[in-house]
Protein backbone atom coordinates (compact mmCIF):
# COMPACT_ATOMS: atom_id res chain seq x y z
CA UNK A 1 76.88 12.71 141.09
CA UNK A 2 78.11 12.74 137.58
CA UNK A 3 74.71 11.00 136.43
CA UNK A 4 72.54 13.07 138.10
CA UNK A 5 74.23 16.30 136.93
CA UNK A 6 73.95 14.54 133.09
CA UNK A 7 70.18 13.55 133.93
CA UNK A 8 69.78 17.91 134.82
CA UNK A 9 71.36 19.21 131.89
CA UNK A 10 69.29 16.56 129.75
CA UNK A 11 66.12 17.70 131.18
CA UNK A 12 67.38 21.25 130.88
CA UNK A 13 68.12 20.49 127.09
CA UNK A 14 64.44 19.01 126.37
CA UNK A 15 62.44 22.08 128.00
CA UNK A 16 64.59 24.91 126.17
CA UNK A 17 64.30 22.22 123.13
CA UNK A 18 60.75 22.49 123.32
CA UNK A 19 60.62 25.72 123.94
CA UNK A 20 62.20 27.33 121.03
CA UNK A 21 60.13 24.63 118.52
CA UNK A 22 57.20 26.51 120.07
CA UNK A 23 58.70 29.85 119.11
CA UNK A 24 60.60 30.72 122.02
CA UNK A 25 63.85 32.41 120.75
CA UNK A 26 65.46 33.31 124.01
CA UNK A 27 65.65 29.62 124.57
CA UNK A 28 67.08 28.69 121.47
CA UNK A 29 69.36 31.90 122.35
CA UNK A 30 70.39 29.62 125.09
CA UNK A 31 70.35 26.01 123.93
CA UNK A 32 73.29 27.79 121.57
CA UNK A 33 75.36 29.53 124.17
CA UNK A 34 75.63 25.97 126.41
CA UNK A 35 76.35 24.16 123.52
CA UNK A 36 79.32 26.26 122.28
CA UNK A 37 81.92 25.25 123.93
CA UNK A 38 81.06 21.82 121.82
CA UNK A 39 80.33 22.69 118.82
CA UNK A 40 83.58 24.75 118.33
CA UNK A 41 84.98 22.05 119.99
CA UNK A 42 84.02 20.41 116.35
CA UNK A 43 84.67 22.89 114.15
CA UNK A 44 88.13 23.04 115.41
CA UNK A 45 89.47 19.41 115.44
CA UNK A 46 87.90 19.60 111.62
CA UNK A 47 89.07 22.67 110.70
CA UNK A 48 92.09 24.16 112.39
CA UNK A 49 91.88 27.90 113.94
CA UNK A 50 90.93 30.17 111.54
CA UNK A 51 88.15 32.15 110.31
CA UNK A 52 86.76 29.50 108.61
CA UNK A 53 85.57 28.44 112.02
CA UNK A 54 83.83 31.45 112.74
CA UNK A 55 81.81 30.99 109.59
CA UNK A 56 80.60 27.72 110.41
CA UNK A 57 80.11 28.72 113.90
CA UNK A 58 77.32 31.35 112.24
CA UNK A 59 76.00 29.02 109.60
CA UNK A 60 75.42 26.14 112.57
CA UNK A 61 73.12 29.18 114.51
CA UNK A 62 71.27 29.88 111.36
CA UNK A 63 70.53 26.44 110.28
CA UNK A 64 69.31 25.60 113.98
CA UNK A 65 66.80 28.66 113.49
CA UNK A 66 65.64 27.49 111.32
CA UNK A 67 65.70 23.45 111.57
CA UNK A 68 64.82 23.44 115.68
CA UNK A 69 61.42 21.53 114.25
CA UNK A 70 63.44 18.55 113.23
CA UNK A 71 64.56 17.47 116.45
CA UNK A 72 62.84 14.55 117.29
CA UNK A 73 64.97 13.64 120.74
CA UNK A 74 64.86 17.06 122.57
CA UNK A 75 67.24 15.98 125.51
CA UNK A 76 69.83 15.01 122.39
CA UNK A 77 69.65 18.35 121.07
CA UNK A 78 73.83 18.87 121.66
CA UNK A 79 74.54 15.68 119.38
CA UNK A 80 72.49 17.91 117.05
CA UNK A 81 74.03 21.36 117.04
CA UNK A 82 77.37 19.46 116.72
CA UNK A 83 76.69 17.11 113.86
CA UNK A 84 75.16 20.66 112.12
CA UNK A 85 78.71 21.66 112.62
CA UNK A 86 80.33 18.82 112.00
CA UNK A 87 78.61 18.75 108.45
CA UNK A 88 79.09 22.30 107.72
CA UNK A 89 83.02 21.95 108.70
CA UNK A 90 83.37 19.20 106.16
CA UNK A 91 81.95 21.45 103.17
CA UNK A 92 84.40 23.87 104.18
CA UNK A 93 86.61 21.39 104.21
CA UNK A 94 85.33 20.20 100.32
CA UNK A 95 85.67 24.05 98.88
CA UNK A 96 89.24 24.57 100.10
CA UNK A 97 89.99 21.86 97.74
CA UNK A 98 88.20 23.47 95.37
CA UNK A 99 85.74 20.74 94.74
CA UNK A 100 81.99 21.16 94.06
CA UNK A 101 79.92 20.26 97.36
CA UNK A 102 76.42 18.43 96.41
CA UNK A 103 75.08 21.09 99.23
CA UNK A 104 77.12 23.61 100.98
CA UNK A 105 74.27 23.61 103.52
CA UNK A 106 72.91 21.01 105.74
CA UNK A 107 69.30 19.97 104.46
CA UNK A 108 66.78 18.51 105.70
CA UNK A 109 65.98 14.68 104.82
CA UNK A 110 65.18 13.81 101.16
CA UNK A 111 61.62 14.94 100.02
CA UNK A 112 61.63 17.93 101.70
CA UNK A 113 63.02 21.68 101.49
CA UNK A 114 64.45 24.21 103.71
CA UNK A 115 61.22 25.73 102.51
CA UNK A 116 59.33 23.19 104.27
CA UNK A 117 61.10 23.14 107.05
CA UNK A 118 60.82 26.56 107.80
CA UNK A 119 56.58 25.82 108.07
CA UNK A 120 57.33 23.44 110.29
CA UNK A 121 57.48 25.54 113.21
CA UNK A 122 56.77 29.21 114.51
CA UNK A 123 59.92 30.60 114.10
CA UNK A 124 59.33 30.85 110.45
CA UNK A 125 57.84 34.45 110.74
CA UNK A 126 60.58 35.84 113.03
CA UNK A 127 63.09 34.59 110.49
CA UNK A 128 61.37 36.38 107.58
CA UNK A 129 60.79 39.78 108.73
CA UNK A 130 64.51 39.65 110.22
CA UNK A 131 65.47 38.56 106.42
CA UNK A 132 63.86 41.94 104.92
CA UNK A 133 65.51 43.81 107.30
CA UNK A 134 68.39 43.19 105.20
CA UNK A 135 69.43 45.63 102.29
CA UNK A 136 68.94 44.24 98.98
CA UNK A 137 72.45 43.35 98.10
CA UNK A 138 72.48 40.99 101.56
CA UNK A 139 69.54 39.12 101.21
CA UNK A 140 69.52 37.99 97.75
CA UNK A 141 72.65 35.97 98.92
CA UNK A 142 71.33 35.19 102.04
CA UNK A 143 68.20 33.99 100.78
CA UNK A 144 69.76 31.39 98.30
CA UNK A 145 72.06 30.12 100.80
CA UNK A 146 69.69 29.29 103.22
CA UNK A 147 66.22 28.47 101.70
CA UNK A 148 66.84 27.91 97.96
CA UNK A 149 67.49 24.02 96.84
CA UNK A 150 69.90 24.74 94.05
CA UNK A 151 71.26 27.73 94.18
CA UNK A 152 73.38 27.39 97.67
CA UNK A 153 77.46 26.98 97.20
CA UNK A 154 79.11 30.64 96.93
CA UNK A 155 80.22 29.85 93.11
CA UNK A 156 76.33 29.21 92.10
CA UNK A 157 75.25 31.72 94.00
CA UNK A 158 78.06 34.13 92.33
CA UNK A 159 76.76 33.33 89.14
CA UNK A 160 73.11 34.32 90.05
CA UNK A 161 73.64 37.49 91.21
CA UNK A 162 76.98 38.16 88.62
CA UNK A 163 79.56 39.13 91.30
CA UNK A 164 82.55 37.41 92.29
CA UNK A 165 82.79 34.56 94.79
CA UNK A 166 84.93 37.27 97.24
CA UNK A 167 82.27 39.34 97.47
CA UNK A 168 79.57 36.99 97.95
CA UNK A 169 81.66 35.39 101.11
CA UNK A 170 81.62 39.04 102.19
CA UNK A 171 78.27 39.68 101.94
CA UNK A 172 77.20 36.60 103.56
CA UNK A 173 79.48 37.39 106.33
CA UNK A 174 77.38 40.96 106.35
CA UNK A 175 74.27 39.46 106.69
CA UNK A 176 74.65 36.90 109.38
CA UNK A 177 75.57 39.75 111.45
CA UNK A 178 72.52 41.68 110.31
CA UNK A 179 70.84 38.94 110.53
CA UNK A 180 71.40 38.57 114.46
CA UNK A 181 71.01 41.91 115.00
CA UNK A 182 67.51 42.11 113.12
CA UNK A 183 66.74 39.05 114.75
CA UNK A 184 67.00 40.31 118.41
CA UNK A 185 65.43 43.33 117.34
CA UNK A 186 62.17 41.69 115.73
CA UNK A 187 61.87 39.01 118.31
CA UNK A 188 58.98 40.45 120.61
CA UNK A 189 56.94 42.03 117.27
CA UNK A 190 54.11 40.85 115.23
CA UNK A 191 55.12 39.26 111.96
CA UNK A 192 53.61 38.26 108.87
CA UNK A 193 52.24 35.11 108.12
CA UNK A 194 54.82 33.44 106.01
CA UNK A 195 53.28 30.71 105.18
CA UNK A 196 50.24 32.38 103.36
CA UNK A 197 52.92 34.27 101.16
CA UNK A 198 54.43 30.69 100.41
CA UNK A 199 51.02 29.27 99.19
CA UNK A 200 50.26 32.85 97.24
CA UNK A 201 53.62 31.93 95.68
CA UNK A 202 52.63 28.57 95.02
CA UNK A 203 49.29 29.68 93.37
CA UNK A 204 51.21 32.76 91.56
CA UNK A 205 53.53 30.42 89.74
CA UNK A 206 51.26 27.68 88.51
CA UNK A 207 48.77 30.43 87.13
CA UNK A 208 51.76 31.52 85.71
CA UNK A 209 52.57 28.87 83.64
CA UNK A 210 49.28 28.17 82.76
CA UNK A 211 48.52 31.68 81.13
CA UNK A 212 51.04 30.93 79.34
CA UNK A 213 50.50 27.88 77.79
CA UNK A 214 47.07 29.67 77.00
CA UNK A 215 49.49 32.25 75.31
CA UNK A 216 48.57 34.63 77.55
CA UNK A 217 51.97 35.61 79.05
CA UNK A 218 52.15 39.26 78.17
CA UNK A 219 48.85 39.75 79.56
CA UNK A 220 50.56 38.64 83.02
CA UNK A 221 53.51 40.69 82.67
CA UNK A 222 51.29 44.02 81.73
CA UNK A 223 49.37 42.97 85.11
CA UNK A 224 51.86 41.60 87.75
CA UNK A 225 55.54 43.12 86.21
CA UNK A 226 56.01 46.93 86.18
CA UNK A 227 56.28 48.79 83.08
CA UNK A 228 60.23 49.05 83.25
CA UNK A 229 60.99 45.50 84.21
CA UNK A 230 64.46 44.74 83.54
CA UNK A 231 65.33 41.09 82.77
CA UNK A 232 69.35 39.88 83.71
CA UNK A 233 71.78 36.79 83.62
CA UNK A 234 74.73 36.33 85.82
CA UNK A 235 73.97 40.60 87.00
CA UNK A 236 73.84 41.74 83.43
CA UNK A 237 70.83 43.36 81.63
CA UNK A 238 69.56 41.55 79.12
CA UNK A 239 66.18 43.47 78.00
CA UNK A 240 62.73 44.46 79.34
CA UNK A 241 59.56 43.02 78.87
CA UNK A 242 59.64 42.15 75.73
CA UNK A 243 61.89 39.91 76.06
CA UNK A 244 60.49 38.61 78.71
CA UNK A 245 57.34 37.00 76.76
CA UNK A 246 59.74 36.36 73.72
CA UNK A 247 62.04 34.07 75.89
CA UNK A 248 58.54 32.46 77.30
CA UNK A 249 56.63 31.90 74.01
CA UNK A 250 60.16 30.54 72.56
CA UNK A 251 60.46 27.79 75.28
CA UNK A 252 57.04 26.91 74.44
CA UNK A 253 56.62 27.05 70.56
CA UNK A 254 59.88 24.36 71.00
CA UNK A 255 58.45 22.34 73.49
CA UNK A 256 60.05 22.89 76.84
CA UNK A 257 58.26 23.02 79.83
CA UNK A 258 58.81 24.42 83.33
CA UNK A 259 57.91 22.51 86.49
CA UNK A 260 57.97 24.13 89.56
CA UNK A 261 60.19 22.44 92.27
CA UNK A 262 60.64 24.85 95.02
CA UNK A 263 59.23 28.52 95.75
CA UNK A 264 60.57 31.18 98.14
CA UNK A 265 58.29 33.92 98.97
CA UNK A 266 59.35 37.38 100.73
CA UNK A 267 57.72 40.90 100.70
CA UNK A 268 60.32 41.85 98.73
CA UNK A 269 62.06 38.76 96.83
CA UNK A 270 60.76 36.06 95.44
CA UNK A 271 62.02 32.69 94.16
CA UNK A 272 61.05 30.48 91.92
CA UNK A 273 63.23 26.89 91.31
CA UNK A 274 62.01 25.25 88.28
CA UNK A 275 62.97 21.94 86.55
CA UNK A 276 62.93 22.20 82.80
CA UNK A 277 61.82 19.22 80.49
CA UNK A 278 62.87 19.79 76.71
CA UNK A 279 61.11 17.55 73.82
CA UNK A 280 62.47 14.04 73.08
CA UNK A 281 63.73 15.41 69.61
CA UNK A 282 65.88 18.53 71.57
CA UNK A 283 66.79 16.48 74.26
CA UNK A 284 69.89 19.67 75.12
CA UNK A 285 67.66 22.97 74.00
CA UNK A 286 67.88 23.74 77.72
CA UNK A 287 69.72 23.37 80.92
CA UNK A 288 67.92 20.80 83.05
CA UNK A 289 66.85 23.49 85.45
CA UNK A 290 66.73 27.58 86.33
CA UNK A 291 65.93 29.63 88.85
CA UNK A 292 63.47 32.79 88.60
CA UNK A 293 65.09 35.47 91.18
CA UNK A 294 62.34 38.50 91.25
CA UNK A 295 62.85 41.25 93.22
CA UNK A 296 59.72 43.75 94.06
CA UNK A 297 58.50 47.07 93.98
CA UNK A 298 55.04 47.84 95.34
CA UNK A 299 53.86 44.62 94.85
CA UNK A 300 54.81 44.34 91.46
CA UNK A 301 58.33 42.33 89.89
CA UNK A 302 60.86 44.68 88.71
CA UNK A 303 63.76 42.48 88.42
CA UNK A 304 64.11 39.17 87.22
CA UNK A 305 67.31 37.58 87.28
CA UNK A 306 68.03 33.68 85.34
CA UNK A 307 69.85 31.79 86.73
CA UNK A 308 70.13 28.17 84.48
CA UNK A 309 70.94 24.73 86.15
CA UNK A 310 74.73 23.42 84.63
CA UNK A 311 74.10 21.01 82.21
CA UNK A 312 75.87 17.60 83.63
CA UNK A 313 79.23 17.52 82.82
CA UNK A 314 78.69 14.25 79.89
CA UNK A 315 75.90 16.37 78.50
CA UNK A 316 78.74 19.23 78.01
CA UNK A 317 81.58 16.87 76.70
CA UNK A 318 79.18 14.91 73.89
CA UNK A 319 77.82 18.41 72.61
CA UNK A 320 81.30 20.12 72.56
């Protein structure tokens, strides 16, 4: 009897499985409520009570949103859902003793980004339009948790948007809850096509940087940036426009180059993750990487907040 009952709930697993990779997000709804039990099960032996369990518990639901594509064994799907908890349990584990996670979110295997992931599958619209439901203070967090590549543990997220690491635990804890609410709200509507804003983001960025290596930078900034565009670092203002094309032409007239590693593309927020490479005679004029976080207004950027890449810790010590 035993078998047969594990044979049921193993079919059961593969339909609703294969369901929600198809879209279906009443049956990922319910591949998460009979898994539960389990997966705090997990959290629990790792963790202890506490709310540090409930925060797992909501990261595990968002990562399976948007990760359902990856599962390659449908009727294994609980193994899943618990080793997603199991990892995100052990990077709670790493920040209580205050040491620097290499990801504070599980990711997909090497050579690919949550970006990716998410155009995998259909859910990727769904996710989106529940994301701008959010205000603006919870989803520039929410976004670089979830679908930047190095801008994810609270600290360098804290630095990005230049509020403390309290507040951007609370705000994350905001917008999963928005986030479930938006999310059952937007689930039977027509969404945008997420993936076409991802390539247009693509595109945007690499005709970008090739204006300005043409030294045509200001001419983008007059045509894609509004008039007021305000430029910031860790949340404070640093200047407008002008600034803007001084900082570009500056990287280039020394030598540095940005390479585009990762782009995040919503109505309203936009992402771009780019490596930097600095000449072989400034090996340290910049930090190996930054992020571009642009917010928008009408279609144009209106905010642009840096946030640099740490330079590794021996780079620090020799130039100290």
């Amino acid at each position: 009897m035993t078998r047969v009952l594990e044979d049921v709930e193993r079919a059961e697993d593969t339909a609703l499985t294969r369901a929600a990779q198809r879209g279906d997000a009443t049956a990922l709804g319910l591949l998460l409520e009979r898994h539960r039990p389990g997966m705090r099960a997990v959290a629990l032996s790792l963790l202890g009570p506490g709310p540090d369990v409930d925060d797992v518990m909501q990261d595990a639901a968002l990562v399976a949103l948007r990760r359902i594509g990856d599962v390659r064994d449908p009727a294994a799907v609980g193994a899943w859902l618990r080793m997603v908890v199991r990892n995100g349990s052990r990077t709670a584990l790493r920040a209580a003793r205050r040491t620097e996670p290499l990801a504070e979110v599980p990711l997909p295997p090497a050579l690919t980004t949550p970006e990716h992931v998410l155009d995998k599958h259909a859910l990727r619209d769904w996710i989106w339009e529940a994301v701008e439901e959010l205000s603006p203070a919870l989803r520039l967090p929410v976004v670089l948790r979830y679908f930047s590549t190095g801008v994810t543990s609270y600290q360098q997220i804290a630095e990005a948007c230049g509020i403390p690491v309290g507040t951007v635990r609370s705000r994350l804890n905001q917008a999963r809850a928005g986030l479930a609410r938006a999310l059952e709200a937007t689930a039977a509507g027509a969404h945008e096509d997420a993936r076409r804003r991802t390539e247009e983001g693509w595109l945007e960025v690499h005709e970008t940087l090739a204006a300005a290596e043409r030294g045509e930078y200001d001419k983008v900034v007059a045509d894609r940036y509004t008039p007021d565009v305000t430029l910031l670092s860790a949340g404070r203002r640093l200047g407008g426009s002008g600034l803007l094309v001084a900082g570009m032409e500056g990287d280039l007239s020394a030598g540095v180059r940005q390479h585009p590693a990762n782009v995040i593309a919503g109505r309203s927020l936009v992402v771009w993750e780019m490596d930097l490479a600095n000449p072989p005679d400034a090996p340290d004029h910049c930090p190996p990487g930054v992020a571009w976080i642009m917010t928008l207004e009408g279609g144009r950027i209106d905010r642009v907040s840096l946030y640099h890449t740490p330079r590794p810790a021996s780079t620090v010590q020799a130039t100290a």
